[in-house]
N, C-alpha and C. Protein backbone atom coordinates (compact mmCIF):
# COMPACT_ATOMS: atom_id res chain seq x y z
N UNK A 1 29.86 -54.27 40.95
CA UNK A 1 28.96 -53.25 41.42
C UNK A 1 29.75 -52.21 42.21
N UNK A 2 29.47 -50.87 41.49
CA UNK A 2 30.45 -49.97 42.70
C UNK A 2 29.12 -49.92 43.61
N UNK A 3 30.08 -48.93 44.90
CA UNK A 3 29.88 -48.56 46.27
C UNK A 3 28.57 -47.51 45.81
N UNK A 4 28.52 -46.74 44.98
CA UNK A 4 27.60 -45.95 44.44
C UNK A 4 26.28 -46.25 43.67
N UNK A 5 26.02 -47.80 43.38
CA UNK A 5 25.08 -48.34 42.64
C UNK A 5 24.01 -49.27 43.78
N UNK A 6 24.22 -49.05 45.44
CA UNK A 6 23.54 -49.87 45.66
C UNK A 6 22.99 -48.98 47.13
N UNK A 7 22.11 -49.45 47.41
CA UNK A 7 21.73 -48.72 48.64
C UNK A 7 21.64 -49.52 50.04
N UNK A 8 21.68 -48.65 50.92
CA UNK A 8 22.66 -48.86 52.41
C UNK A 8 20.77 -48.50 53.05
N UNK A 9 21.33 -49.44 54.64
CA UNK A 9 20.79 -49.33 56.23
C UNK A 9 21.58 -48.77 56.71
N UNK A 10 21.06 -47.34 57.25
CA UNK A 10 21.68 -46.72 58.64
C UNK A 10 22.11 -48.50 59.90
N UNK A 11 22.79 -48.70 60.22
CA UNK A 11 22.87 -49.52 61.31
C UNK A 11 23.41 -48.31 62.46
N UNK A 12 24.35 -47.42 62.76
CA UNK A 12 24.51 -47.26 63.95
C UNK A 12 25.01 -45.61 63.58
N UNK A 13 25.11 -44.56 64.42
CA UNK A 13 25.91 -43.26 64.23
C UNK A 13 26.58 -43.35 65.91
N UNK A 14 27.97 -43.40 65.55
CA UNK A 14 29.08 -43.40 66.61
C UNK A 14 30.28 -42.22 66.70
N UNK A 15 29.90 -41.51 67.19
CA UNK A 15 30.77 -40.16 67.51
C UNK A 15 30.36 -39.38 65.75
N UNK A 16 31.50 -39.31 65.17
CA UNK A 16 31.70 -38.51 63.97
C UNK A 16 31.32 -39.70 63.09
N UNK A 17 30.95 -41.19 63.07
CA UNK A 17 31.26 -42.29 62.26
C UNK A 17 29.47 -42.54 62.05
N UNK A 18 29.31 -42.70 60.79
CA UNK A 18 28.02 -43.42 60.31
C UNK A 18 28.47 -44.62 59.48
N UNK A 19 27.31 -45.78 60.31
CA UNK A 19 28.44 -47.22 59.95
C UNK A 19 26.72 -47.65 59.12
N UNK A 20 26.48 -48.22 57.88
CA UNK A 20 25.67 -48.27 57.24
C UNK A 20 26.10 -49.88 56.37
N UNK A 21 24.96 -51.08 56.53
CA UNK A 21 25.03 -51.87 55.24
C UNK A 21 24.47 -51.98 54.38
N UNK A 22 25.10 -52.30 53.11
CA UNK A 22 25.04 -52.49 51.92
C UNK A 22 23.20 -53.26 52.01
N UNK A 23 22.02 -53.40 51.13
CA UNK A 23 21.34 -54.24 51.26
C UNK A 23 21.45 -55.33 50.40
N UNK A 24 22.19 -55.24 49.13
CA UNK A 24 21.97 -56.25 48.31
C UNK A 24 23.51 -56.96 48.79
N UNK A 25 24.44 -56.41 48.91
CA UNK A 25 25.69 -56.96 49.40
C UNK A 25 26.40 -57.29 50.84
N UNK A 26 25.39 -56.54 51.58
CA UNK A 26 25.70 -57.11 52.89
C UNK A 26 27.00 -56.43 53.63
N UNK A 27 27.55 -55.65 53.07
CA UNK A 27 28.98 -54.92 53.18
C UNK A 27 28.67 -53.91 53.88
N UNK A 28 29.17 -53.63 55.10
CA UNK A 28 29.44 -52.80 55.71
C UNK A 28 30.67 -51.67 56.12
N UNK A 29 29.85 -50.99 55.59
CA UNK A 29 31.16 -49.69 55.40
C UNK A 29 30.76 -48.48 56.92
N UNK A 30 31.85 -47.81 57.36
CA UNK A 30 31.93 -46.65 58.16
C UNK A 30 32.23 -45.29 57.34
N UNK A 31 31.39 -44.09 57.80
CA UNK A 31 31.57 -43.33 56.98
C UNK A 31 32.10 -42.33 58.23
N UNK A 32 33.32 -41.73 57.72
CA UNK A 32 33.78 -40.16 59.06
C UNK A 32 33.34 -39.23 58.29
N UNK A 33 33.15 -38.22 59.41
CA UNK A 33 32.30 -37.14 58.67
C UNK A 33 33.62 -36.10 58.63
N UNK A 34 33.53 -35.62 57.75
CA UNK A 34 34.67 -34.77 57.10
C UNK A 34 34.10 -33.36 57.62
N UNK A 35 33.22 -33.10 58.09
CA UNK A 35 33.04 -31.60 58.26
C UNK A 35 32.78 -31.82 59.82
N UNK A 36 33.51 -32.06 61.02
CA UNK A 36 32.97 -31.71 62.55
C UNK A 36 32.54 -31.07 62.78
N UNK A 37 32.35 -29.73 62.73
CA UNK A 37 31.67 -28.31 63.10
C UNK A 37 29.91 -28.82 62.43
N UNK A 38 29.63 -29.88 61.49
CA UNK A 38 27.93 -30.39 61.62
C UNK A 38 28.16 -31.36 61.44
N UNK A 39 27.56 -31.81 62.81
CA UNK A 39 27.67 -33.49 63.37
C UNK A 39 26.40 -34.12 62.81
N UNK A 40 26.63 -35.29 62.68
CA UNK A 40 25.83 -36.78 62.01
C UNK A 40 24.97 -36.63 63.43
N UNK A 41 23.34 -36.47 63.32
CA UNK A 41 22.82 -36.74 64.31
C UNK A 41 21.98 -37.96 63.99
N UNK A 42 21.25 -38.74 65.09
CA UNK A 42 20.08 -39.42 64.94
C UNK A 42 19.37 -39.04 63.84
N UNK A 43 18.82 -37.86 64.35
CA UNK A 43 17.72 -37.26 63.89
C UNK A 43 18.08 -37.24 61.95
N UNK A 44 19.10 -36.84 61.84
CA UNK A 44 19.40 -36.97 60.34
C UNK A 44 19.26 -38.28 59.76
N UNK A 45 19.71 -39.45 60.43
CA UNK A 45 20.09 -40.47 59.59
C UNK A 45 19.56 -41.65 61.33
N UNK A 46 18.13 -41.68 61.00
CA UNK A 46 17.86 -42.81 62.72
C UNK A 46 18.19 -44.32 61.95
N UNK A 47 18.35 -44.95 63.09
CA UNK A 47 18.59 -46.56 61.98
C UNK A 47 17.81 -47.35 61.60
N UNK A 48 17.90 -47.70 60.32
CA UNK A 48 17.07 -48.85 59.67
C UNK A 48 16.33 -47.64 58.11
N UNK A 49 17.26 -46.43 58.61
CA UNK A 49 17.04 -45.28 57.54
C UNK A 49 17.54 -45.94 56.43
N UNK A 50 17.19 -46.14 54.78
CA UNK A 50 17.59 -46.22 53.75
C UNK A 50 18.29 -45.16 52.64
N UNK A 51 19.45 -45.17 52.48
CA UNK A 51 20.53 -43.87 51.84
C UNK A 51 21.25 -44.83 50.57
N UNK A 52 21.27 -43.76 49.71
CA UNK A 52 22.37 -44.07 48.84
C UNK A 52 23.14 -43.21 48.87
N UNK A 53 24.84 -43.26 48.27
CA UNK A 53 25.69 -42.93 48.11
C UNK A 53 25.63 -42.11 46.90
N UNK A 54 26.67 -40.88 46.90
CA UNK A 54 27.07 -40.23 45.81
C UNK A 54 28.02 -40.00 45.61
N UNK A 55 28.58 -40.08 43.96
CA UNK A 55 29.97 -39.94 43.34
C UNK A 55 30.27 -38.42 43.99
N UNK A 56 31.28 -37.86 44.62
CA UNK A 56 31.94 -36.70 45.14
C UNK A 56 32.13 -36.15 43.14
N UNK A 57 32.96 -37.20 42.86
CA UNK A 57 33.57 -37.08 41.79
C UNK A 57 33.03 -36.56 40.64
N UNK A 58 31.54 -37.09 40.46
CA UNK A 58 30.76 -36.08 38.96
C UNK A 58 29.94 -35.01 39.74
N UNK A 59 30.33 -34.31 40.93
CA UNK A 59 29.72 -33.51 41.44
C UNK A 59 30.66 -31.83 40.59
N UNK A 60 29.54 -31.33 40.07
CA UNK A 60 30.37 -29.92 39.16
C UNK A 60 31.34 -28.74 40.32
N UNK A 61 32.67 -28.53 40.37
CA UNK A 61 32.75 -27.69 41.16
C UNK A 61 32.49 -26.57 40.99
N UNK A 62 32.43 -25.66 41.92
CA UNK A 62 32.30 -24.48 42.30
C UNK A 62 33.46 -23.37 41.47
């Protein structure tokens, strides 16, 4: 199962870091936010929020 086929719990947002687990796998991953200048707030992502992941990669560029 990739990282992209399963969906995540907000568990915590720590500085720049959104730390989220897996629900069917239990895996807990940290995510850094690559853009500082717009910070990960609560309000975006409060915990026990449900998110999935997206391939960067089949995203069409610009």
């Amino acid at each position: 199962m990739s990282v992209f086929d399963e969906k995540y719990r907000v568990v915590a947002i720590k500085n720049d870091r959104l730390v989220i687990r897996g629900i069917l796998s239990g895996s807990v991953l940290t995510i850094i936010n690559p853009e500082p200048e717009t910070p990960l707030t609560e309000a975006d992502y409060p915990v026990g929020k449900l998110i999935a992941l997206s391939d960067p990669s089949t995203t069409p560029l610009n």
